[in-house]
PDB file of N, CA and C in Angstrom:
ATOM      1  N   UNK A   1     -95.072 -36.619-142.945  1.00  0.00           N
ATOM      2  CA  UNK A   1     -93.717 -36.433-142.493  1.00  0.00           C
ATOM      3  C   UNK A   1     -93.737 -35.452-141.325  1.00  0.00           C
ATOM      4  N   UNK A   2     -93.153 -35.902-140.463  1.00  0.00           N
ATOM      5  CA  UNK A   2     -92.552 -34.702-139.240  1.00  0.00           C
ATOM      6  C   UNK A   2     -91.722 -33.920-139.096  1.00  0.00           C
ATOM      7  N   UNK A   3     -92.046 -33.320-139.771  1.00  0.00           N
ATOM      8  CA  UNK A   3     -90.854 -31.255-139.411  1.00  0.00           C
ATOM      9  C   UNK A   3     -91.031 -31.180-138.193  1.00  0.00           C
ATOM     10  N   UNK A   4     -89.895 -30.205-137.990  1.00  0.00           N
ATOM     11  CA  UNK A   4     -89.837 -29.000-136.473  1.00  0.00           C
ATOM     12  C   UNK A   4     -90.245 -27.844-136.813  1.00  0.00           C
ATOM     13  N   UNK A   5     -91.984 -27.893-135.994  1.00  0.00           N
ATOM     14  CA  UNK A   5     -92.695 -26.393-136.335  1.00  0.00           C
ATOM     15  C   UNK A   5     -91.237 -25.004-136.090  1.00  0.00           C
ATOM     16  N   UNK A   6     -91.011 -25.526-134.550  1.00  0.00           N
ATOM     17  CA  UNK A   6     -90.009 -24.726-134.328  1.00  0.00           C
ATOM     18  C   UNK A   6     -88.865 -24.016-135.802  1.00  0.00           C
ATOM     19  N   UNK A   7     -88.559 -24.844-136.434  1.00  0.00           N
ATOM     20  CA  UNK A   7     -87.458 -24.460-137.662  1.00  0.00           C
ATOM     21  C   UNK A   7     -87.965 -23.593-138.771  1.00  0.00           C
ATOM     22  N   UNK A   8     -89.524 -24.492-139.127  1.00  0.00           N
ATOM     23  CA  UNK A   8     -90.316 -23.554-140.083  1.00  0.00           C
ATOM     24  C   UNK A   8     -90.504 -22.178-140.009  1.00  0.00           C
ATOM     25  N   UNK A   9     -91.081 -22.133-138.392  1.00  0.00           N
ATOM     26  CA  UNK A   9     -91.449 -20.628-138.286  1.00  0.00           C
ATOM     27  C   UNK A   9     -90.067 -19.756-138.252  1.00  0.00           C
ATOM     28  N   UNK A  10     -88.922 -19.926-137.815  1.00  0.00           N
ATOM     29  CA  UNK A  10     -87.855 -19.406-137.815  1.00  0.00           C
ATOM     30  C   UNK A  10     -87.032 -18.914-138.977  1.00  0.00           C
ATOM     31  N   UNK A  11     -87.283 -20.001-139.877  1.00  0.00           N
ATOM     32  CA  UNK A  11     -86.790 -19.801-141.338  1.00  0.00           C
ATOM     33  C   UNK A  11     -87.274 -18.675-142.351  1.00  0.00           C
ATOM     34  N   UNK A  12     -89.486 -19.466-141.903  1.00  0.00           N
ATOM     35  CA  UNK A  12     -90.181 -18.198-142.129  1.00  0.00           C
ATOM     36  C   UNK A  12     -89.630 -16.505-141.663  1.00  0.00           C
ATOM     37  N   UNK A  13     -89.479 -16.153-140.966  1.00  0.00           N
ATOM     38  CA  UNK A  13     -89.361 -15.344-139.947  1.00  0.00           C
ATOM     39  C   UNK A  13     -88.267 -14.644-140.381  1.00  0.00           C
ATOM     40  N   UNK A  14     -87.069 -15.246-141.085  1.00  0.00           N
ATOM     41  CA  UNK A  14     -85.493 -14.932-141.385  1.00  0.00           C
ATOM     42  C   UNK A  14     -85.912 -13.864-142.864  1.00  0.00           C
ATOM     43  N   UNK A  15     -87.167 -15.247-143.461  1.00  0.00           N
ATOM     44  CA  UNK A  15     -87.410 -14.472-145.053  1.00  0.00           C
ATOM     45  C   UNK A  15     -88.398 -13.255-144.024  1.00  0.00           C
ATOM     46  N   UNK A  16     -88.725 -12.466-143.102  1.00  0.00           N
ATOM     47  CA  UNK A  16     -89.505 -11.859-143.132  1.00  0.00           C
ATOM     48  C   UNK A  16     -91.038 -11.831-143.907  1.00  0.00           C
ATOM     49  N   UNK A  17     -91.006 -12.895-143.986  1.00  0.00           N
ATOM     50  CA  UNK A  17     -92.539 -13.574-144.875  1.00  0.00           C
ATOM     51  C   UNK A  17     -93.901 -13.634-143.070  1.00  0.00           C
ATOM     52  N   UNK A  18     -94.967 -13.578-143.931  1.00  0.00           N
ATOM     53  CA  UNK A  18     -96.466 -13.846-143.557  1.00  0.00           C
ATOM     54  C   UNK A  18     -96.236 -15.468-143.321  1.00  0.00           C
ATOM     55  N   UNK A  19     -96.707 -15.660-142.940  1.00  0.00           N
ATOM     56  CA  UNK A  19     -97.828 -17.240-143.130  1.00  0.00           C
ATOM     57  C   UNK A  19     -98.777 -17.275-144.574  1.00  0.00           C
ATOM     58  N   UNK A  20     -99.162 -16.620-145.071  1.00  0.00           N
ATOM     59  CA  UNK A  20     -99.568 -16.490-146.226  1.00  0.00           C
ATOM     60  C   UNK A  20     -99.001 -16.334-147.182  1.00  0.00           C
ATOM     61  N   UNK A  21     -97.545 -15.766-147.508  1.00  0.00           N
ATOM     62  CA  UNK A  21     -96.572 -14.816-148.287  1.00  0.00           C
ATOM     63  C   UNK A  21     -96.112 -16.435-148.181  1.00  0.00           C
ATOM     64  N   UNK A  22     -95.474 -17.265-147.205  1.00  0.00           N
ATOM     65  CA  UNK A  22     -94.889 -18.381-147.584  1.00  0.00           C
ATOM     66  C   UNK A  22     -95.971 -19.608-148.190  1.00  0.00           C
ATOM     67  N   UNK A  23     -97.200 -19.473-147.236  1.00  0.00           N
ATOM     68  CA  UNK A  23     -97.744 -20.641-148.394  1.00  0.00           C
ATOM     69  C   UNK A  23     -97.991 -20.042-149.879  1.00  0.00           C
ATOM     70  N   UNK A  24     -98.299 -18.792-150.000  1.00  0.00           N
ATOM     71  CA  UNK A  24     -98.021 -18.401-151.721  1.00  0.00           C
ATOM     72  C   UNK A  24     -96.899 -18.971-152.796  1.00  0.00           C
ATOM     73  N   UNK A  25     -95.923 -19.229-151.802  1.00  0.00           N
ATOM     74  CA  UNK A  25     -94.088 -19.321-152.276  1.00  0.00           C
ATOM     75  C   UNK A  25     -94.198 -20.346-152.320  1.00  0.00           C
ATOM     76  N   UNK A  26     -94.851 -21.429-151.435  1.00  0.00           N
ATOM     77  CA  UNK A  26     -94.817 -23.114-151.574  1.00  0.00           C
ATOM     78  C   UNK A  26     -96.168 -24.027-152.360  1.00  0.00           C
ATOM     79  N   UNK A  27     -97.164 -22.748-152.226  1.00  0.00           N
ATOM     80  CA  UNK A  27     -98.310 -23.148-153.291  1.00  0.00           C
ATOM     81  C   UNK A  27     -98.894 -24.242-152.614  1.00  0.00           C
ATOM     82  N   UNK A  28     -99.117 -23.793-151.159  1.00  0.00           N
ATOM     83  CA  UNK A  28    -100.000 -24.404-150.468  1.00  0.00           C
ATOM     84  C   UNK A  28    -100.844 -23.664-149.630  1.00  0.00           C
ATOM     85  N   UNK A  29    -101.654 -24.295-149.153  1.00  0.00           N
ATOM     86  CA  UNK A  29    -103.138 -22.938-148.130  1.00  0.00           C
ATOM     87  C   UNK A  29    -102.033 -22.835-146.957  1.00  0.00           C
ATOM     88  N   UNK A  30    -103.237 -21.852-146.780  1.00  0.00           N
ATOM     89  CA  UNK A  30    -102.568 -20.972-145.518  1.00  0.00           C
ATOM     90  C   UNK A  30    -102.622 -21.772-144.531  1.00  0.00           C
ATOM     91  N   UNK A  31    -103.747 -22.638-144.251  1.00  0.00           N
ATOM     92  CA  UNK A  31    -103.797 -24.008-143.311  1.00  0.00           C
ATOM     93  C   UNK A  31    -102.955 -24.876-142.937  1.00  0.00           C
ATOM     94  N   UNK A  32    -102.452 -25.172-144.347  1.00  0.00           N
ATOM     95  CA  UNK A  32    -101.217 -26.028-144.595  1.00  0.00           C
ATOM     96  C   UNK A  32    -100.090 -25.468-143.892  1.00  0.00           C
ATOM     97  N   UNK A  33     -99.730 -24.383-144.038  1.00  0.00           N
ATOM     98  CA  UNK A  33     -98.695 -23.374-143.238  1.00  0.00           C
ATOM     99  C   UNK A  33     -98.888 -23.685-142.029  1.00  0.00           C
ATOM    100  N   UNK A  34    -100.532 -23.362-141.759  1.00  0.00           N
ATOM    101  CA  UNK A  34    -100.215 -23.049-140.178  1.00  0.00           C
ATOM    102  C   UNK A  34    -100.058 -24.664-139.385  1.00  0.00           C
ATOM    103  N   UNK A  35    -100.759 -25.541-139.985  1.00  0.00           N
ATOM    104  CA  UNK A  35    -100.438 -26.979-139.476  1.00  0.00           C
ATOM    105  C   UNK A  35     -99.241 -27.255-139.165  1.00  0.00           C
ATOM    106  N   UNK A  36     -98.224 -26.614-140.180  1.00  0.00           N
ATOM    107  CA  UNK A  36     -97.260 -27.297-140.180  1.00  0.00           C
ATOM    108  C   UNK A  36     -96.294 -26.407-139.035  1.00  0.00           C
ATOM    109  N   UNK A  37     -96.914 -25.286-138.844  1.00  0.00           N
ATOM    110  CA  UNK A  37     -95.765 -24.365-137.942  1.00  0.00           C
ATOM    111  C   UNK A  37     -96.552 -24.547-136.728  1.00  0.00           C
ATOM    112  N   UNK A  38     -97.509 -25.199-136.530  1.00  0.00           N
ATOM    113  CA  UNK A  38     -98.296 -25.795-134.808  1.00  0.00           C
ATOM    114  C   UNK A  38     -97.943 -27.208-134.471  1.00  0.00           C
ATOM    115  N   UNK A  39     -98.414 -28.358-135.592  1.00  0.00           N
ATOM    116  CA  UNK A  39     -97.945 -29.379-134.935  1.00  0.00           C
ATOM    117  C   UNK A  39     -96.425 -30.118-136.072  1.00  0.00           C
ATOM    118  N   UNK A  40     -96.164 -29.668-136.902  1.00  0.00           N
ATOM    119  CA  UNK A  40     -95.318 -29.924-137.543  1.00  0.00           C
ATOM    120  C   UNK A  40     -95.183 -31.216-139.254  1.00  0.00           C
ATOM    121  N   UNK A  41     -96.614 -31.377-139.072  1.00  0.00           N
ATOM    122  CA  UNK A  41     -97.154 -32.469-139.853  1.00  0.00           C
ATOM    123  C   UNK A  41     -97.556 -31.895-141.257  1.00  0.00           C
ATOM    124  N   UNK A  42     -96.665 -32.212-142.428  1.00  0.00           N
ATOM    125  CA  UNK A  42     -96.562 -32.248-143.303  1.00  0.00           C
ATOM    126  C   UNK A  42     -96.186 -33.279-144.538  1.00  0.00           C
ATOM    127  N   UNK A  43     -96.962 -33.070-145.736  1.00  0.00           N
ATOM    128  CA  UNK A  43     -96.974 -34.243-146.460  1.00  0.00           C
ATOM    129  C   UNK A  43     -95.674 -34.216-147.588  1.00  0.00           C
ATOM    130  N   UNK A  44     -95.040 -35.350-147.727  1.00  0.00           N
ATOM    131  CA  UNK A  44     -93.587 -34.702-148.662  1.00  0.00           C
ATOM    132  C   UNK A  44     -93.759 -33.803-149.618  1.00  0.00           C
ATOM    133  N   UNK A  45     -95.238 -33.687-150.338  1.00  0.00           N
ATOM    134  CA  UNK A  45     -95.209 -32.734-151.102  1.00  0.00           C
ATOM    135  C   UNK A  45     -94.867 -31.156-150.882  1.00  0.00           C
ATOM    136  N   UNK A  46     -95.453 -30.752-149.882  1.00  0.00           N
ATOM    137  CA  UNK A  46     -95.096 -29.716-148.619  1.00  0.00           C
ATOM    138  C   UNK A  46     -94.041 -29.585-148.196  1.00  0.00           C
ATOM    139  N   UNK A  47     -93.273 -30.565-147.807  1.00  0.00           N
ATOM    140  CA  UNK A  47     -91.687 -30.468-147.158  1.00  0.00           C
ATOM    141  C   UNK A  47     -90.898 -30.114-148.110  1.00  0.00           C
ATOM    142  N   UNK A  48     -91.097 -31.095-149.545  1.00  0.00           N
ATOM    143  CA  UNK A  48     -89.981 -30.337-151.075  1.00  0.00           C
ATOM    144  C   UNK A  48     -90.285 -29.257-151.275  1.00  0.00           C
ATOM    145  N   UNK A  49     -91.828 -29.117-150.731  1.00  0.00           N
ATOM    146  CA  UNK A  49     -91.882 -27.140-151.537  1.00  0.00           C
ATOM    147  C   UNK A  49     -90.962 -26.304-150.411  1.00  0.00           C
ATOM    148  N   UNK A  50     -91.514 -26.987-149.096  1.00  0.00           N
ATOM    149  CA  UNK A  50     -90.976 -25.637-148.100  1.00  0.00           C
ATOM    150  C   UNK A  50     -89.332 -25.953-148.459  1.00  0.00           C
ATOM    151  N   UNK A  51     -88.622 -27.233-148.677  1.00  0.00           N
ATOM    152  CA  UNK A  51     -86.776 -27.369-149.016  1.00  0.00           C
ATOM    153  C   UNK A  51     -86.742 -26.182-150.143  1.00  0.00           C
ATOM    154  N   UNK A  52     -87.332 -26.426-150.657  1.00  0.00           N
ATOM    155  CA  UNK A  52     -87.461 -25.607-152.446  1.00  0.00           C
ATOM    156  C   UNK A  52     -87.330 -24.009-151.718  1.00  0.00           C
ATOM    157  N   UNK A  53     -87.939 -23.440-151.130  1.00  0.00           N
ATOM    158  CA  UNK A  53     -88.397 -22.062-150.991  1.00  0.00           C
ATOM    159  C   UNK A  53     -87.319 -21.709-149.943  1.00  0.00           C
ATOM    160  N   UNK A  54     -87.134 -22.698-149.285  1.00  0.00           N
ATOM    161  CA  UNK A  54     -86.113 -21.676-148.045  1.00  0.00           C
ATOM    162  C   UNK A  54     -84.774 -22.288-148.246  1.00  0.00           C
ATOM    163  N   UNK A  55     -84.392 -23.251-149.341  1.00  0.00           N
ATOM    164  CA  UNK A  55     -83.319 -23.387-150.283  1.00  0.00           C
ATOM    165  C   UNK A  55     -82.385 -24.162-149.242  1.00  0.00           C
ATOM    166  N   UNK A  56     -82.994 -25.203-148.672  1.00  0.00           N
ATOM    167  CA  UNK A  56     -82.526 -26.178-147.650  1.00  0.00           C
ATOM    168  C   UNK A  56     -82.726 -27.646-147.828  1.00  0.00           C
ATOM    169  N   UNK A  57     -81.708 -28.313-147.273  1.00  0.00           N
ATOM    170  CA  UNK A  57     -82.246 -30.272-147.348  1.00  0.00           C
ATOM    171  C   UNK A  57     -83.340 -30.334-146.523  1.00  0.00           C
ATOM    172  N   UNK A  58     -83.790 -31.384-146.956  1.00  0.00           N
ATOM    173  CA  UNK A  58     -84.690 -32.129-146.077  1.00  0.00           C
ATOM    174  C   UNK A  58     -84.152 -32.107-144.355  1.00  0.00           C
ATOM    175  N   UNK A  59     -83.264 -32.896-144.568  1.00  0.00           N
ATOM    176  CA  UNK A  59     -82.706 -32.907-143.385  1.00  0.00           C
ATOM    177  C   UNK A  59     -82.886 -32.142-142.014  1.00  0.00           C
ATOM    178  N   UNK A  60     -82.445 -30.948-142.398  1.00  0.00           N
ATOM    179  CA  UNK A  60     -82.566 -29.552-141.820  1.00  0.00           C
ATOM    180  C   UNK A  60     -84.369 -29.189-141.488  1.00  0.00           C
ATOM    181  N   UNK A  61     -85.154 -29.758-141.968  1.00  0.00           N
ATOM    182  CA  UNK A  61     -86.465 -29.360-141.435  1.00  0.00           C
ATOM    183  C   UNK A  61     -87.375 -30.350-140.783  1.00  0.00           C
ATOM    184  N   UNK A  62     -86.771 -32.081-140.751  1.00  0.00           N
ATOM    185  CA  UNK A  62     -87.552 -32.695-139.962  1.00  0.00           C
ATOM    186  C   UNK A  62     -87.175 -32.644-138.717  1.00  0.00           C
ATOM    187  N   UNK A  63     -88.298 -33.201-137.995  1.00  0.00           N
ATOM    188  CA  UNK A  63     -87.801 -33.465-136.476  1.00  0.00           C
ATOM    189  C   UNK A  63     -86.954 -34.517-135.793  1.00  0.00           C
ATOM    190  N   UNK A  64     -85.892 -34.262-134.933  1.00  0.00           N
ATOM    191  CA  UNK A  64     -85.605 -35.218-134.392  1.00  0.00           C
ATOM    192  C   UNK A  64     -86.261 -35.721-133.274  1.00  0.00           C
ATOM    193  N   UNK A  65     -86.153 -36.905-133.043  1.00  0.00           N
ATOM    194  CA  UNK A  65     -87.479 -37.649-132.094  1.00  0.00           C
ATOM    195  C   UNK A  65     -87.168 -37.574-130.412  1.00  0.00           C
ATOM    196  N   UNK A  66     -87.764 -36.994-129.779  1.00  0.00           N
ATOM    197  CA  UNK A  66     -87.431 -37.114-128.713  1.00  0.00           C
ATOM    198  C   UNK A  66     -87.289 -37.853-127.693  1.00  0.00           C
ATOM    199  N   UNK A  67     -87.307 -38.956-128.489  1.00  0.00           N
ATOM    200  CA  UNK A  67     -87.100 -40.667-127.795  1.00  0.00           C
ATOM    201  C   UNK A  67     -85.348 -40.494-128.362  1.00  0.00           C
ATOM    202  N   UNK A  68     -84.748 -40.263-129.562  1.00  0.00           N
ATOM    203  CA  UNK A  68     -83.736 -40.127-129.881  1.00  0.00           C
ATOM    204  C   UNK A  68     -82.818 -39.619-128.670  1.00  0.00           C
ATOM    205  N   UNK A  69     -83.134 -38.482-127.971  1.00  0.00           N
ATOM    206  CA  UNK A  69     -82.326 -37.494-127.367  1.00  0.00           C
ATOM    207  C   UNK A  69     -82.725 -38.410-125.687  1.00  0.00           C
ATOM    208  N   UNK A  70     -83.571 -38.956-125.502  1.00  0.00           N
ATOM    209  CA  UNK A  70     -83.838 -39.806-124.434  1.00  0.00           C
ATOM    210  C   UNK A  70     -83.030 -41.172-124.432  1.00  0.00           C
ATOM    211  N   UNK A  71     -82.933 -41.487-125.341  1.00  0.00           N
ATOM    212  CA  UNK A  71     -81.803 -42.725-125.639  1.00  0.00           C
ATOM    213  C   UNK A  71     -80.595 -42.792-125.190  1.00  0.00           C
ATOM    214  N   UNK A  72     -80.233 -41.094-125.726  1.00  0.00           N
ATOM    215  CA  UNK A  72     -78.841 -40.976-125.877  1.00  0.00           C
ATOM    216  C   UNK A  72     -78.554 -40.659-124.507  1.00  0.00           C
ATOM    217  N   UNK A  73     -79.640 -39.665-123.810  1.00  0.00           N
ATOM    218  CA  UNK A  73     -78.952 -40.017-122.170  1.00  0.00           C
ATOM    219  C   UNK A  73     -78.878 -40.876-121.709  1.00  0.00           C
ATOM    220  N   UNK A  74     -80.146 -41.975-121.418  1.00  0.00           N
ATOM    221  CA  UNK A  74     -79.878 -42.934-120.976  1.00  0.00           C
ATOM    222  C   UNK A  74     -79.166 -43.822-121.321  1.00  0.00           C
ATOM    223  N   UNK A  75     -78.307 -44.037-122.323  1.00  0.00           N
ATOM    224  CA  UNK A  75     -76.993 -44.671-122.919  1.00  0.00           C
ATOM    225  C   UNK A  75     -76.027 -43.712-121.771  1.00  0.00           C
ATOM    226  N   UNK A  76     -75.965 -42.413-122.436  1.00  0.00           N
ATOM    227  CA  UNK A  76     -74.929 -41.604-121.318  1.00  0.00           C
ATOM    228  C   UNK A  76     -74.725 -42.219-119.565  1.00  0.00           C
ATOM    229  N   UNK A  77     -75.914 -42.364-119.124  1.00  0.00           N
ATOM    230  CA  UNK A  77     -76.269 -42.826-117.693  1.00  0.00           C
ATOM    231  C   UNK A  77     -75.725 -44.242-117.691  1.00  0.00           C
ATOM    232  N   UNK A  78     -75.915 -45.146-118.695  1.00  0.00           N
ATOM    233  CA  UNK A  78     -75.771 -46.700-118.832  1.00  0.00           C
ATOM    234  C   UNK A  78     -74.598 -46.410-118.541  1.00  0.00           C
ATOM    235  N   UNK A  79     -73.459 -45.863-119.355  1.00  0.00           N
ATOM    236  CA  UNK A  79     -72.163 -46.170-119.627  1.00  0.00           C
ATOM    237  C   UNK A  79     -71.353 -45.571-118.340  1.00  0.00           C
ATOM    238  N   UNK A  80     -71.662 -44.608-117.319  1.00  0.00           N
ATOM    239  CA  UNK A  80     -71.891 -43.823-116.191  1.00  0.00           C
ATOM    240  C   UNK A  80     -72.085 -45.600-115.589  1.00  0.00           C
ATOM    241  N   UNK A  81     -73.153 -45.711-115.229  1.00  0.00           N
ATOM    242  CA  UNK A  81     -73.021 -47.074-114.495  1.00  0.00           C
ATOM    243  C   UNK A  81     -72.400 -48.124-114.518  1.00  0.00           C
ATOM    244  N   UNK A  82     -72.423 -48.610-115.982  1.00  0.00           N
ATOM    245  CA  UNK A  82     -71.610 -49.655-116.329  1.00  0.00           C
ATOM    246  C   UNK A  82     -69.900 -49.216-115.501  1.00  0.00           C
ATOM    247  N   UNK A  83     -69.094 -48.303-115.867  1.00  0.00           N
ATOM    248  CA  UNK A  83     -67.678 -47.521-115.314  1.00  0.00           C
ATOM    249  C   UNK A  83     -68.348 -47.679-113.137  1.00  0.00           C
ATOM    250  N   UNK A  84     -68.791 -47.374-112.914  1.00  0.00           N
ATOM    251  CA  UNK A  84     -69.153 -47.531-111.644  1.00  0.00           C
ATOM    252  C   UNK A  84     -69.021 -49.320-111.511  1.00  0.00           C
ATOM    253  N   UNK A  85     -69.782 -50.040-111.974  1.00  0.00           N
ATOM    254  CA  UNK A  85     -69.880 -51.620-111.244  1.00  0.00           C
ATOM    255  C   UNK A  85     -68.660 -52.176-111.764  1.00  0.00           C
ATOM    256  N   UNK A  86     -68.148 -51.772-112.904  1.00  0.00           N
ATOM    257  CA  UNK A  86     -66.341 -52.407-113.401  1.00  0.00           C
ATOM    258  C   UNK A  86     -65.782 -52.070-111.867  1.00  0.00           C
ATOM    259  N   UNK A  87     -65.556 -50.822-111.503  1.00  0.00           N
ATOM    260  CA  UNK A  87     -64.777 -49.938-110.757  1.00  0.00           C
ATOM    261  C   UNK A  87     -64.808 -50.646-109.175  1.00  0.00           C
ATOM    262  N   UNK A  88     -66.554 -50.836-109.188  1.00  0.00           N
ATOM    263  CA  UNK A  88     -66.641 -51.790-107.512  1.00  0.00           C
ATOM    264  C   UNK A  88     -66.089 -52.970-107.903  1.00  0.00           C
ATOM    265  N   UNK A  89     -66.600 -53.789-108.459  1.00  0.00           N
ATOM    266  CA  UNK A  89     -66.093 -55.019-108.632  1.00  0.00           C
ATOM    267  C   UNK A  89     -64.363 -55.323-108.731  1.00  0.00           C
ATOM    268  N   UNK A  90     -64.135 -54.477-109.492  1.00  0.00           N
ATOM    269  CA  UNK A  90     -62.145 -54.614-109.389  1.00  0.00           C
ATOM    270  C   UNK A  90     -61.893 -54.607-107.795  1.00  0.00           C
ATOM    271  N   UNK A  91     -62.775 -53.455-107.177  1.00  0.00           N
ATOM    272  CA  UNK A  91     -62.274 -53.433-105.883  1.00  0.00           C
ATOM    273  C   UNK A  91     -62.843 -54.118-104.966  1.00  0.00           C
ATOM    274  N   UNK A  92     -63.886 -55.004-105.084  1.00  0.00           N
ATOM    275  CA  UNK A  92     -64.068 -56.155-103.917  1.00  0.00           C
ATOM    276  C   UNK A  92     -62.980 -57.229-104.646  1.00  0.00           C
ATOM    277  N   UNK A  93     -63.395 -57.493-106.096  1.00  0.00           N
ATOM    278  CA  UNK A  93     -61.903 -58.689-106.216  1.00  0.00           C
ATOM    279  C   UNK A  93     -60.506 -58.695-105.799  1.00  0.00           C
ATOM    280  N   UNK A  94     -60.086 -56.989-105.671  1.00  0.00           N
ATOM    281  CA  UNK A  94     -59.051 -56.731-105.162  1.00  0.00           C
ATOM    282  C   UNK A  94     -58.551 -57.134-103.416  1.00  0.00           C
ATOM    283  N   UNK A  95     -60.223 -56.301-103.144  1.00  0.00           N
ATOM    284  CA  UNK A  95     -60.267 -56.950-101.462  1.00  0.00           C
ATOM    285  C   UNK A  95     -60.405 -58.545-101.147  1.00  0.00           C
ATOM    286  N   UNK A  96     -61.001 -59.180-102.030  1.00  0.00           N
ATOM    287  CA  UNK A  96     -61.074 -60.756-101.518  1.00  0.00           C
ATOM    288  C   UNK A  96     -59.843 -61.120-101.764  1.00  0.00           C
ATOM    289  N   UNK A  97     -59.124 -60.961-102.577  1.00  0.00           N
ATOM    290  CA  UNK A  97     -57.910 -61.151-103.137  1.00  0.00           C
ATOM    291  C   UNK A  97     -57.016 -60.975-101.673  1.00  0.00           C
ATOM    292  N   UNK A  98     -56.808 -59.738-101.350  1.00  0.00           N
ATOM    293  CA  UNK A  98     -56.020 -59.412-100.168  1.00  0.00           C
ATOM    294  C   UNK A  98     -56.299 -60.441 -98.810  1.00  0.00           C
ATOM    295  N   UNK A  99     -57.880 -60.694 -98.816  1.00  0.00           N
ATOM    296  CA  UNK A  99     -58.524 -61.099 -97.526  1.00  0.00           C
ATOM    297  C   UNK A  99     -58.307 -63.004 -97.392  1.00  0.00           C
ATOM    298  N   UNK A 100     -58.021 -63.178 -98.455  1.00  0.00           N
ATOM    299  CA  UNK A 100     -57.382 -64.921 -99.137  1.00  0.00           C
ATOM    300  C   UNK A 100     -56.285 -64.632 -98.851  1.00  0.00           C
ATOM    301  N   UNK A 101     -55.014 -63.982 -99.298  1.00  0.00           N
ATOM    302  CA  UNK A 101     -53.754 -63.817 -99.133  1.00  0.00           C
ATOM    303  C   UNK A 101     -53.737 -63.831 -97.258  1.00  0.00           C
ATOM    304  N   UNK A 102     -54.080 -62.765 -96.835  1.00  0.00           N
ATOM    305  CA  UNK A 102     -53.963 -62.775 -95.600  1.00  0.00           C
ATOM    306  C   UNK A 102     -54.258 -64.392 -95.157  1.00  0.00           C
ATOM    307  N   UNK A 103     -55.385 -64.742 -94.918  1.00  0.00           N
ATOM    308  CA  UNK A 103     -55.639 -65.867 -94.333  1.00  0.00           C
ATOM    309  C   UNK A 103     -54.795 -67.280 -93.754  1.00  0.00           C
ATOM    310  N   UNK A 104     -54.308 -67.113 -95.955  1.00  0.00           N
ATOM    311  CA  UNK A 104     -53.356 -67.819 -96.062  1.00  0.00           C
ATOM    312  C   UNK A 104     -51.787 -68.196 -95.369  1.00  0.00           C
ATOM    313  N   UNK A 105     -51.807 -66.744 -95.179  1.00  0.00           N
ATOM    314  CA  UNK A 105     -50.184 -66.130 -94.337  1.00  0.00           C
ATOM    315  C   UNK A 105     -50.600 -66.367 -92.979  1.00  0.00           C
TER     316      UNK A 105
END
């Protein structure tokens, strides 16, 4: 499972705990700790202990994906463009519109 080292160590940090003092509390090596507060990779058994110890959901300690937050701009940007080509297009149909009328007259 993928935590945010970032959250672990912070949480750690709040209890004023070691890296050692918390894997004691989660009853895992100190390795395990530090894996998980460098690259964030932990096994669910690890993630319920660390929910268990710093008295949090799951939720709250995995990572969100940074394809997630890349999505969502480029959706942001899509919908940004999409409002732009509605916006030209009304206004060349508007102009052909006028440029037919004229002709016509």
């Amino acid at each position: 499972m993928q935590l945010n080292p970032n959250t672990i160590k912070t949480l750690r940090l709040k209890f004023d705990w070691t890296q050692q003092q918390l894997a004691d509390a989660c009853d895992v090596s100190l390795r395990t700790i530090q894996r998980v507060e460098k690259e964030g990779a932990a096994s669910k058994e690890t993630t319920m202990s660390l929910c268990a110890v710093f008295e949090v959901r799951q939720g709250e300690l995995i990572k969100l994906d940074d394809d997630v937050s890349e999505q969502s701009a480029t959706h942001a940007v899509s919908k940004q463009n999409l409002a732009a080509i509605v916006a030209a297009s009304s206004f060349i149909s508007f102009a052909l519109g006028m440029a037919t009328v004229l002709v016509i007259f």
